[in-house]
Protein backbone atom coordinates (compact mmCIF):
# COMPACT_ATOMS: atom_id res chain seq x y z
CA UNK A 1 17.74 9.79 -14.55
CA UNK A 2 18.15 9.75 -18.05
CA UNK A 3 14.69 8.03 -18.78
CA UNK A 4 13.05 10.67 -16.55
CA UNK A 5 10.49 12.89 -19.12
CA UNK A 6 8.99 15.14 -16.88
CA UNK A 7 9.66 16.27 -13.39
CA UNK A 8 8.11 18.80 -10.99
CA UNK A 9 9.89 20.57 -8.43
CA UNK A 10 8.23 21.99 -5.22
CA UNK A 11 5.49 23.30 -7.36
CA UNK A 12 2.97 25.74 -5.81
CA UNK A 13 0.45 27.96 -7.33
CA UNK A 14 -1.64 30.65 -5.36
CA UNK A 15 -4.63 32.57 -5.98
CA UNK A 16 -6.36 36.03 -4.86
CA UNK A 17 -9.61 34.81 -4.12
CA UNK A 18 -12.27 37.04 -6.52
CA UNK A 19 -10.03 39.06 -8.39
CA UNK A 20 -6.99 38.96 -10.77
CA UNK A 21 -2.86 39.43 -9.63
CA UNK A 22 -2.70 40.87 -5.80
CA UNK A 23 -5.89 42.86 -6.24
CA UNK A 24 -4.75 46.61 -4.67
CA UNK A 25 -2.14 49.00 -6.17
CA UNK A 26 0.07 48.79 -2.93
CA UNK A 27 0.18 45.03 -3.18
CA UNK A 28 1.68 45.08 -6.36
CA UNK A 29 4.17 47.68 -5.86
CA UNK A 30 5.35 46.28 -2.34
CA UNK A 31 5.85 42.99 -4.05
CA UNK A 32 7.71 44.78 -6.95
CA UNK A 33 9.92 46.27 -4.43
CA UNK A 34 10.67 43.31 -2.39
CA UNK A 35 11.64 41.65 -5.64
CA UNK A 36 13.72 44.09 -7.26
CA UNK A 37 16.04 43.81 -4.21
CA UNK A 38 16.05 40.37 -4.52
CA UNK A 39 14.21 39.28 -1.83
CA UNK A 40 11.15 36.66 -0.45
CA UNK A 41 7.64 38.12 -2.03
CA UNK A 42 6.22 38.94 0.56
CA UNK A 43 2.62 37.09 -0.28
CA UNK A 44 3.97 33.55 -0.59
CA UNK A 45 3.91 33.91 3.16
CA UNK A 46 0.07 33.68 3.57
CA UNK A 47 -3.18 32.21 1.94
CA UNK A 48 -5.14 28.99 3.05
CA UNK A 49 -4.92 25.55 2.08
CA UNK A 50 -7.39 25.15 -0.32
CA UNK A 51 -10.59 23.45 1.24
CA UNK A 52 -13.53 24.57 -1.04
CA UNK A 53 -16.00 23.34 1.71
CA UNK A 54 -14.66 25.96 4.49
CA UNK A 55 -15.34 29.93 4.65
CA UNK A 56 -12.22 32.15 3.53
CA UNK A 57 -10.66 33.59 6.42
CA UNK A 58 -7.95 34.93 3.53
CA UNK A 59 -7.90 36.31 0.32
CA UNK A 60 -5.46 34.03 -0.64
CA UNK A 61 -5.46 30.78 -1.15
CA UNK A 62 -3.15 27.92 -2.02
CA UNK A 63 -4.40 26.15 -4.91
CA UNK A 64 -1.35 23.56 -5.17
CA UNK A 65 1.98 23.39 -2.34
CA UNK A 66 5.03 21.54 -2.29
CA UNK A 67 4.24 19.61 -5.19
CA UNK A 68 7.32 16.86 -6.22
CA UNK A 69 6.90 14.20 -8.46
CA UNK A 70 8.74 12.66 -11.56
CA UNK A 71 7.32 10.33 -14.57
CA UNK A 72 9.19 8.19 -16.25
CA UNK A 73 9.24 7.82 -20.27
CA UNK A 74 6.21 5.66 -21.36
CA UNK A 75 4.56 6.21 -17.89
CA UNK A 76 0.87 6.79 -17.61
CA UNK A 77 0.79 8.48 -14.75
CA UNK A 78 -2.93 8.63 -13.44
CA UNK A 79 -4.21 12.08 -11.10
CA UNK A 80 -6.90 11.33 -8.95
CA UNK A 81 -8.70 13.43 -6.19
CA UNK A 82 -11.79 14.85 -5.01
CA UNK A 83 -13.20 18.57 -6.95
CA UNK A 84 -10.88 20.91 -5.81
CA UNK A 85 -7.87 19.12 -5.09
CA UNK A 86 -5.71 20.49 -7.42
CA UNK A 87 -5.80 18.56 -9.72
CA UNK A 88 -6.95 20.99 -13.02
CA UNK A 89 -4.49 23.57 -11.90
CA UNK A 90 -1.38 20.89 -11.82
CA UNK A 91 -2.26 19.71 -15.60
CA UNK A 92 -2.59 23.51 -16.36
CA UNK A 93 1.05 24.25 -15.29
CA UNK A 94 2.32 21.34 -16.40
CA UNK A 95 1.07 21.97 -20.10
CA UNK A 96 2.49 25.82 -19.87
CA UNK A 97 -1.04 27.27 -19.68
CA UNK A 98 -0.50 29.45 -16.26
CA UNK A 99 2.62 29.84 -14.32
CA UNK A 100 4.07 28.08 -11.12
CA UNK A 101 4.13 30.71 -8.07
CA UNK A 102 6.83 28.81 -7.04
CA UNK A 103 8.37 25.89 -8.62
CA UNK A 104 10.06 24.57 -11.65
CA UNK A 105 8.56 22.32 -14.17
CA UNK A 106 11.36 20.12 -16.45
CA UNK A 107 10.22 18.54 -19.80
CA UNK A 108 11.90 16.81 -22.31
CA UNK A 109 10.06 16.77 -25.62
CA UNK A 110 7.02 18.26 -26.96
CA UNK A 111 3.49 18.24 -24.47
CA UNK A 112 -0.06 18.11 -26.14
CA UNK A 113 -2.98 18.78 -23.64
CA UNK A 114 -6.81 18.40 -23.61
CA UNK A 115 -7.61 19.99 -21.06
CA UNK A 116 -11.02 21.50 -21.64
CA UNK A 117 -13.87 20.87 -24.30
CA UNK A 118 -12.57 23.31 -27.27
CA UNK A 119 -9.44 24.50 -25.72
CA UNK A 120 -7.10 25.61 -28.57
CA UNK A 121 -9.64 25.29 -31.41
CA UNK A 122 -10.97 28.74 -33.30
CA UNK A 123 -14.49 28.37 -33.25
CA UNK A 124 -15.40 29.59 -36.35
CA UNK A 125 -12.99 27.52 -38.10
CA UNK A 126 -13.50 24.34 -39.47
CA UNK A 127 -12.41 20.73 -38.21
CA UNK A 128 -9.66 20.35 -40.29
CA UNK A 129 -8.24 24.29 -40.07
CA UNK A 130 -8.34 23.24 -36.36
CA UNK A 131 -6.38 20.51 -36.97
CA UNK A 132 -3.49 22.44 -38.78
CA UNK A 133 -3.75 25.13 -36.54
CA UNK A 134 -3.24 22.07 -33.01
CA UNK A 135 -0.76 20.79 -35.11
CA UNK A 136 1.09 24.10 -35.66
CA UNK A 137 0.60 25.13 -31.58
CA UNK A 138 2.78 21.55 -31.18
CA UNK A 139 5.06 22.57 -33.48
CA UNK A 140 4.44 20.46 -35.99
CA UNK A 141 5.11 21.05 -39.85
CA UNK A 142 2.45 21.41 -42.61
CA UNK A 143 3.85 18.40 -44.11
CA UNK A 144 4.07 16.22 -41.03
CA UNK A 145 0.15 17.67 -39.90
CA UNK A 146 -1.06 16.56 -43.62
CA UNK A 147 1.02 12.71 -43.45
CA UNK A 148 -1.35 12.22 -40.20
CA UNK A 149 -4.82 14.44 -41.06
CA UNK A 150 -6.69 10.86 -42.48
CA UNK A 151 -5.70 9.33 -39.34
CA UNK A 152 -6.88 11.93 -37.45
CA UNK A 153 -10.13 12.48 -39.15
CA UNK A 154 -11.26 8.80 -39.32
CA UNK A 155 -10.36 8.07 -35.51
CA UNK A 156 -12.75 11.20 -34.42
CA UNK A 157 -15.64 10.23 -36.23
CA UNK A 158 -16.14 13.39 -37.35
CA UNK A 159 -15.25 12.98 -41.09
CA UNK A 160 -19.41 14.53 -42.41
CA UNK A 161 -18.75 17.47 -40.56
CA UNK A 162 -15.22 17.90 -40.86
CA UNK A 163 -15.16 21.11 -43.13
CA UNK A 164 -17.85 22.44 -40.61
CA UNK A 165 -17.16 25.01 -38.33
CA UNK A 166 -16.55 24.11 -34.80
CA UNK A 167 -18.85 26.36 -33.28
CA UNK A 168 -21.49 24.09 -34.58
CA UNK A 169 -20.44 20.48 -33.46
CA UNK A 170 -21.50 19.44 -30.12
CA UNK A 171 -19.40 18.47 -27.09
CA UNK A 172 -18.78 15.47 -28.11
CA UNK A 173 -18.07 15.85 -31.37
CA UNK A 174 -15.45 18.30 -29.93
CA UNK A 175 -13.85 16.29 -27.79
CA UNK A 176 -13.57 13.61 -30.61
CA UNK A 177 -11.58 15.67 -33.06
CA UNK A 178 -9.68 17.28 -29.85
CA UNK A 179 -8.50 14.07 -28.53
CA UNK A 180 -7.48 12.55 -32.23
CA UNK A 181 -5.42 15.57 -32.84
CA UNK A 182 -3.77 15.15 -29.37
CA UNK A 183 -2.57 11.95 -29.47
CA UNK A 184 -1.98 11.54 -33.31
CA UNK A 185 0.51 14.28 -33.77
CA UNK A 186 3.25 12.61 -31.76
CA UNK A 187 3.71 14.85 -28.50
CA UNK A 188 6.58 12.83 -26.31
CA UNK A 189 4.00 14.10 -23.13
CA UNK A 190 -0.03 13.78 -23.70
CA UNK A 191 -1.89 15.80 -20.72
CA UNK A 192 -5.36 14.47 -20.72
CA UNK A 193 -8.16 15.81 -17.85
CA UNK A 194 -11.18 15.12 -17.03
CA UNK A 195 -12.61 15.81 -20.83
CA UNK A 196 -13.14 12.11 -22.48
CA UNK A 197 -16.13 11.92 -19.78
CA UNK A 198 -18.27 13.81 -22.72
CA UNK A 199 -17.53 11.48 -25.23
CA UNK A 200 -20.35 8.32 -25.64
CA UNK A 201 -18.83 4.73 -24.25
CA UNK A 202 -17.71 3.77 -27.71
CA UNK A 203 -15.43 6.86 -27.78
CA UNK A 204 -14.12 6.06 -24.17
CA UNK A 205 -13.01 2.75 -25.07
CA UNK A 206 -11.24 3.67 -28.11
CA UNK A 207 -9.88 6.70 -26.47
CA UNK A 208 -8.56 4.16 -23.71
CA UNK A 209 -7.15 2.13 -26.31
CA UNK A 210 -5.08 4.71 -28.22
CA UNK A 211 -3.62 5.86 -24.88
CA UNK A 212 -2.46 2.20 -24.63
CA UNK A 213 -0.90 2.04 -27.85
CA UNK A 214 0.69 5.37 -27.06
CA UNK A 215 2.35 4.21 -23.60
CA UNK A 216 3.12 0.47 -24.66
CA UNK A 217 3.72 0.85 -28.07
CA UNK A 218 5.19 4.28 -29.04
CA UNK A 219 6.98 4.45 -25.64
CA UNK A 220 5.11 8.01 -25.21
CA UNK A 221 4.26 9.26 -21.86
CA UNK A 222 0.36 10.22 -20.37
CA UNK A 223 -0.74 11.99 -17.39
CA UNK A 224 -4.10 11.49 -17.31
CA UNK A 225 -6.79 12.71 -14.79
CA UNK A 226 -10.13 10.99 -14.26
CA UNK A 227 -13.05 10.51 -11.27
CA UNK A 228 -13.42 6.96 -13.48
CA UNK A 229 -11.52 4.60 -11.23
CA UNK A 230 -12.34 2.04 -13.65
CA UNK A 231 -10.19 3.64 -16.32
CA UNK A 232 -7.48 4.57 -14.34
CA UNK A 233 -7.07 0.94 -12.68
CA UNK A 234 -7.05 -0.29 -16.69
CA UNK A 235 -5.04 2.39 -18.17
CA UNK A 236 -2.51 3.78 -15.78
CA UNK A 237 0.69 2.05 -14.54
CA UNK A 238 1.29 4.35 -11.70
CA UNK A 239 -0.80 7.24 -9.74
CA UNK A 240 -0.56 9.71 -7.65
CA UNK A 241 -3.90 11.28 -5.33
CA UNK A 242 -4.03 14.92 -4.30
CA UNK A 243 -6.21 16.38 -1.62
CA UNK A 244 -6.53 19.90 -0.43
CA UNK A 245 -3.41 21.42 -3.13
CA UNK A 246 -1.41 18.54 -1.52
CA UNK A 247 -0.31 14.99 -3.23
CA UNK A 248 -0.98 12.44 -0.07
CA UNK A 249 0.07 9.33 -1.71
CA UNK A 250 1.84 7.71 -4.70
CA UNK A 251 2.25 4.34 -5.95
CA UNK A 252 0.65 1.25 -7.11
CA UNK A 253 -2.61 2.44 -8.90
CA UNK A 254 -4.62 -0.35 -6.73
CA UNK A 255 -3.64 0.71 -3.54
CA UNK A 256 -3.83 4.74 -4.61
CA UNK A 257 -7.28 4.12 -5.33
CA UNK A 258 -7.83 1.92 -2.30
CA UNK A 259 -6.59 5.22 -0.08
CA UNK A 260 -8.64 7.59 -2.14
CA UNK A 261 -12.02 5.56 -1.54
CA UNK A 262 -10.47 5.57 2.25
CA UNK A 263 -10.49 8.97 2.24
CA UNK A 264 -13.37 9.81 0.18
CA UNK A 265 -15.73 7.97 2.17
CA UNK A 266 -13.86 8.20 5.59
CA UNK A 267 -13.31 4.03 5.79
CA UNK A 268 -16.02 4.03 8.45
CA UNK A 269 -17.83 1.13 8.52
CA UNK A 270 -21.10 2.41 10.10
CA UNK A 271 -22.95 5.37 9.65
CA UNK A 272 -26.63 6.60 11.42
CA UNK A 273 -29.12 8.68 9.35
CA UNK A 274 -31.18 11.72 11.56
CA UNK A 275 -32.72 13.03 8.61
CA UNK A 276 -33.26 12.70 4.83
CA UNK A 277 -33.33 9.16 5.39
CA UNK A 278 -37.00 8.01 3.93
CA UNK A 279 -40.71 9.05 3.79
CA UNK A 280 -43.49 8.91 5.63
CA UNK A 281 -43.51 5.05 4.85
CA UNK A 282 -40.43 3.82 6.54
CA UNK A 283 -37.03 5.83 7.31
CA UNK A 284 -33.24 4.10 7.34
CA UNK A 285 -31.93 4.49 10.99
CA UNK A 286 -28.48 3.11 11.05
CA UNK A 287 -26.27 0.29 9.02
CA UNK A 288 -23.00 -1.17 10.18
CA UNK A 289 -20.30 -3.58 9.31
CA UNK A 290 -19.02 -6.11 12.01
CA UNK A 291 -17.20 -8.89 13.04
CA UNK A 292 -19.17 -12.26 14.20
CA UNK A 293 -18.89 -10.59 17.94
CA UNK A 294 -20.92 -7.72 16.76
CA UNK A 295 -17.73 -5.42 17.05
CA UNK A 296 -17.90 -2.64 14.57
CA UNK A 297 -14.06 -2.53 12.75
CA UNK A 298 -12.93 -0.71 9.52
CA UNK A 299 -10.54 -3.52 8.49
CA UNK A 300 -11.60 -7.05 8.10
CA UNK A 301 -9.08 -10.39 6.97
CA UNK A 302 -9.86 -12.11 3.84
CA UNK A 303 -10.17 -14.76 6.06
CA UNK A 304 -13.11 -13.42 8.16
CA UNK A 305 -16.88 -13.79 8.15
CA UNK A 306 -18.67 -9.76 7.85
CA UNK A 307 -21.48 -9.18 9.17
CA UNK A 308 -23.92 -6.00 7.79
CA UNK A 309 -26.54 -5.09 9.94
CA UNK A 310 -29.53 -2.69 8.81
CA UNK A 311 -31.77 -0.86 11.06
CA UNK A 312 -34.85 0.87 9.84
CA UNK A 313 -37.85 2.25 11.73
CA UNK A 314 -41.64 0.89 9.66
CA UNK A 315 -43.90 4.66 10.39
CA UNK A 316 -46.87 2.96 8.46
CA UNK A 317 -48.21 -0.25 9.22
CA UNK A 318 -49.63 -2.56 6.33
CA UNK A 319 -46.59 -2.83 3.54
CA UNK A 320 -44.12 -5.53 3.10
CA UNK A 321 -41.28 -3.57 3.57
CA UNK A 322 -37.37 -4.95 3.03
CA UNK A 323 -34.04 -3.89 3.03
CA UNK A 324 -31.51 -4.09 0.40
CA UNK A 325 -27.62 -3.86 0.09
CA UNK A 326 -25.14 -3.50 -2.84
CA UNK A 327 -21.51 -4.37 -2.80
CA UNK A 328 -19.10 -2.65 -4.81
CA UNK A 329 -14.64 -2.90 -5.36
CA UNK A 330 -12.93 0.44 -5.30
CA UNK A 331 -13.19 0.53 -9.42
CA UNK A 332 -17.11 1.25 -8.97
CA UNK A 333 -17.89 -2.36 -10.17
CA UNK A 334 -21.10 -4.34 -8.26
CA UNK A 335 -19.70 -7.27 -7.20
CA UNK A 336 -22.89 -8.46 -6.39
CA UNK A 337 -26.88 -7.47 -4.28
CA UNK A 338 -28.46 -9.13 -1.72
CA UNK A 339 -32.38 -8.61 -0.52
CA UNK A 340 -33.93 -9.23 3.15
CA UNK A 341 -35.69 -12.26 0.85
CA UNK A 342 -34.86 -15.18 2.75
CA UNK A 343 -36.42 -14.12 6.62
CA UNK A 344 -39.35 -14.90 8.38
CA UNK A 345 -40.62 -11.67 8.11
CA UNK A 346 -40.06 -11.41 3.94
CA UNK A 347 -43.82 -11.93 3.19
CA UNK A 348 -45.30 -10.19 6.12
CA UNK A 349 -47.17 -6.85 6.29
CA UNK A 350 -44.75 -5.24 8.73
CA UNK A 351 -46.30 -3.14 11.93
CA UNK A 352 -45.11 0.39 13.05
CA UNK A 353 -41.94 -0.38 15.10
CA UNK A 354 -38.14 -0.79 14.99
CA UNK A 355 -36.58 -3.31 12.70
CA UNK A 356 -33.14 -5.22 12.28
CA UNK A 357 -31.72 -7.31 9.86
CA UNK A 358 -28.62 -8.77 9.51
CA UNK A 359 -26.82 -10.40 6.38
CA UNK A 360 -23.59 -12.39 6.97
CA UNK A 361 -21.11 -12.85 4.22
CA UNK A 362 -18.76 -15.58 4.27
CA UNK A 363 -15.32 -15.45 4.76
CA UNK A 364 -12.71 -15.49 1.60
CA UNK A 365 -15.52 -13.99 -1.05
CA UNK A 366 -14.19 -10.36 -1.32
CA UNK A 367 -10.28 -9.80 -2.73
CA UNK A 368 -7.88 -7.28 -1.29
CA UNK A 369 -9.18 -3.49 -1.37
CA UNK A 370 -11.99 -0.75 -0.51
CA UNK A 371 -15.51 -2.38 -0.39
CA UNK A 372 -18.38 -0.10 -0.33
CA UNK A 373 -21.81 -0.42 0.51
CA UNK A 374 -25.13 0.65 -0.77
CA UNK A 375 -28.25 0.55 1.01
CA UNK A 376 -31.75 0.73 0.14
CA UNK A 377 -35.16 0.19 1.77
CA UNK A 378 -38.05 -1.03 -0.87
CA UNK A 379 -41.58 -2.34 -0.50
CA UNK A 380 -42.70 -5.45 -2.70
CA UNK A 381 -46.90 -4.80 -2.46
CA UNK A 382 -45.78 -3.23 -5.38
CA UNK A 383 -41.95 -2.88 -5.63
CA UNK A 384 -41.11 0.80 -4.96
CA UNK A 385 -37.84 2.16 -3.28
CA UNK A 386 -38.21 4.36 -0.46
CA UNK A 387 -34.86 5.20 0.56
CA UNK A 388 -31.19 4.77 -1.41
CA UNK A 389 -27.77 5.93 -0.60
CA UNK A 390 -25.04 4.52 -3.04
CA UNK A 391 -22.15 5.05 -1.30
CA UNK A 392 -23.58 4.23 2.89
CA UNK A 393 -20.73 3.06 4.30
CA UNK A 394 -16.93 1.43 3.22
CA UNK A 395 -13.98 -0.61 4.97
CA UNK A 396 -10.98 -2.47 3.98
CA UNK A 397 -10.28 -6.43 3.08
CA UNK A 398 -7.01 -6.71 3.94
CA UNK A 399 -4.43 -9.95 2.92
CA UNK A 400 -4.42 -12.99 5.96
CA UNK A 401 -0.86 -13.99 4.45
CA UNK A 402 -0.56 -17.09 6.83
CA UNK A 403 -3.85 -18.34 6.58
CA UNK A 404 -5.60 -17.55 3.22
CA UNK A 405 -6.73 -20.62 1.82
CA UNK A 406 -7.25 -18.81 -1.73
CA UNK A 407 -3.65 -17.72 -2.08
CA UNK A 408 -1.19 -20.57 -0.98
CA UNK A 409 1.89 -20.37 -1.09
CA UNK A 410 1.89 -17.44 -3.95
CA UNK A 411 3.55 -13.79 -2.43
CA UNK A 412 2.60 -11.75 -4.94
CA UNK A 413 -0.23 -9.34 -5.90
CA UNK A 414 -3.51 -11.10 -6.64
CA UNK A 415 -6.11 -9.63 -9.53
CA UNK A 416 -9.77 -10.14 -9.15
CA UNK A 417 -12.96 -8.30 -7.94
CA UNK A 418 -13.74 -11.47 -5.52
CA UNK A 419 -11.80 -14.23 -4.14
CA UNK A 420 -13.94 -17.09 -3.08
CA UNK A 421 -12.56 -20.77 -1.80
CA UNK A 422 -13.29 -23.16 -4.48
CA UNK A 423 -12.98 -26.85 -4.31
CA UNK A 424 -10.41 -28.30 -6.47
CA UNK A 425 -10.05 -31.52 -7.54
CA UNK A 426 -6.64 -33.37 -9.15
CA UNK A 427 -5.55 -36.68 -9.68
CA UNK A 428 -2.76 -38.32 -11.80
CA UNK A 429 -3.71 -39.81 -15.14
CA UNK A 430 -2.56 -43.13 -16.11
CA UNK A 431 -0.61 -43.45 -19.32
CA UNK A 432 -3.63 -45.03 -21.11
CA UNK A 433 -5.25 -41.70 -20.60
């Protein structure tokens, strides 16, 4: 336990939906009354979980319940969820900015958040007051702010408009000087949301990389939230999703995401379009993963062949209309595209009518995780897209531990955003060689 920096305890936080504290003057004195004898308040006992897509049927609402986790020293914890999960409000009580309803929160050591573009900085103050006055919010002495201000200045950028005042940089420029005072002014915990998403890719990369110098090398803790699986897959060692004020699952970053992009997308492997699916051109009807039996499952083996089937109805005869599909990992990355180039039909002006087209992909291409699929319908008399939906459909590659060619006899994890069969060759050399 003694390596354990931060741990929350049955953590729940609830809200009176449009208006501040319990909202009526009887409210607040029967829960004053129920407290001062010492006993349950008597509003923890209602609200709604917190599902921003349904209609209140309360005016309360659980924003977080039953929240446990712990993080360990030099953890980078990563938070990942859907808008609305909880996610904002967890950071928020975590970095002392509202209160638990219920709950305890135990730290050890000093916490530095960036939560929100500007939060803590004065805007009519320049960069580097700001900077004293993060530094003095940490806790930090004058003397200790002014050993690190170079630092801090040269890793935002910033260093033109430094004696500016705030109120005049823009977002990003914000976010720069925000995030180099956070993590250069030592806090044991760094609470980072959704924030770096302002800064340009050049920022994001170093900001990635400081957070890894921080974990690995200063043995610092970071609980960071993003919607970039990329950057949680590279940065975090450990995360935790939330759904609905709840956290469903924790564990191995790869296989958090994995359930997230499960959830997120439902792991259905077909889906049919009765509207909004095209023009007056050609419209998307249905697409559909499946085994070589034309069976329709969510999870497929490594080891098997996957079959995608497109169905699209052609409204108006005379174009040379294809389909399209793009394959992406759970981090967001393309693996790769493939056209309806290579059928009989390719080069043909299509007629009004129904059309199907299947692509097969072999078995032991894709690695272990969430693969989703794009699709798109185009026409090449010129190239113009008619209909595209990034995210169509998703299901699961899952391991084939006795018969995986690509794995052997190895057990453990395997990296990798594909996983294809290659032909090896070996032979021993002679001693001449």
């Amino acid at each position: 336990m003694t390596d354990i920096i931060l741990k929350a305890e049955n953590i729940s936080k609830q809200y009176r939906l449009g208006t501040v504290g319990t909202g009526t003057i009887s409210h607040d004195l029967n829960r004053w009354w129920h407290k001062v004898r010492g006993k349950e308040d008597p509003f923890l006992k209602i609200g709604e979980v917190n599902d921003r897509s349904t209609k209140a049927e309360s005016d309360y609402v659980w924003a977080l319940q039953d929240i446990n986790f712990e993080v360990k020293r030099g953890e980078v914890l990563g938070i990942i969820g859907k808008n609305g999960a909880g996610k904002s409000t967890l950071l928020k009580i975590l970095s002392r900015v509202t209160s638990p309803t219920t709950g305890e929160i135990k730290t050890k050591g000093r916490i530095a958040s960036l939560l929100e573009v500007g939060t803590g900085f004065h805007p009519e103050m320049t960069g580097r007051e700001n900077i004293y006055l993060n530094g003095a919010i940490l806790g930090m002495t004058k003397n200790e702010i002014h050993s690190k201000i170079d630092e801090i200045i040269s890793f935002s950028g910033c260093e033109r408009y430094i004696d500016t005042p705030v109120k005049r940089y823009s977002s990003g420029m914000t976010v720069r000087l925000a995030f180099a005072v956070a993590a250069h002014l030592e806090p044991d915990i760094l609470v980072i949301d959704e924030v770096l998403a302002v800064g340009d890719a050049e920022f994001q990369k170093k900001a990635i990389g400081k957070m890894q110098d921080i974990s690995k090398g200063e043995g610092r803790t970071v609980l960071f939230v993003s919607h970039n699986m990329d950057s949680i897959m590279r940065l975090c060692t450990r995360a935790i999703l939330m759904k609905n004020g709840h956290i469903i699952k924790s564990g191995k970053v790869s296989h958090v995401i994995d359930t997230y992009l499960s959830t997120e997308f439902g792991a259905t492997s077909s889906k049919v379009w009765k509207n909004k699916n095209g023009n007056d051109i050609v419209k998307l009807l249905s697409v559909k993963a499946h085994d070589q039996a034309f069976e329709m499952i969510d999870n497929f083996k490594i080891t098997q062949k996957i079959g995608v089937t497109v169905t699209y109805e052609v409204i108006d005869s005379g174009h040379k209309i294809h389909s399209a599909l793009n394959f992406f990992n759970s981090s967001g990355v393309n693996i790769f595209d493939s056209h309806e180039n290579n059928t009989i039909l390719y080069h043909e002006k299509k007629q009004s009518g129904i059309y199907e087209a299947t692509v097969w992909i072999y078995e032991n291409i894709f690695s272990e995780g969430v693969i989703v699929v794009g699709v798109a319908l185009v026409t090449h008399d010129p190239f113009k897209v008619h209909f595209h939906e990034r995210d169509a459909i998703a299901f699961n590659v899952v391991e084939d531990l006795k018969n995986s060619p690509t794995r052997g006899d190895y057990v453990g994890s395997l990296p990798g955003v594909i996983r294809p069969n290659l032909k090896w060759e070996s032979h021993k050399m002679k001693k001449n060689d």
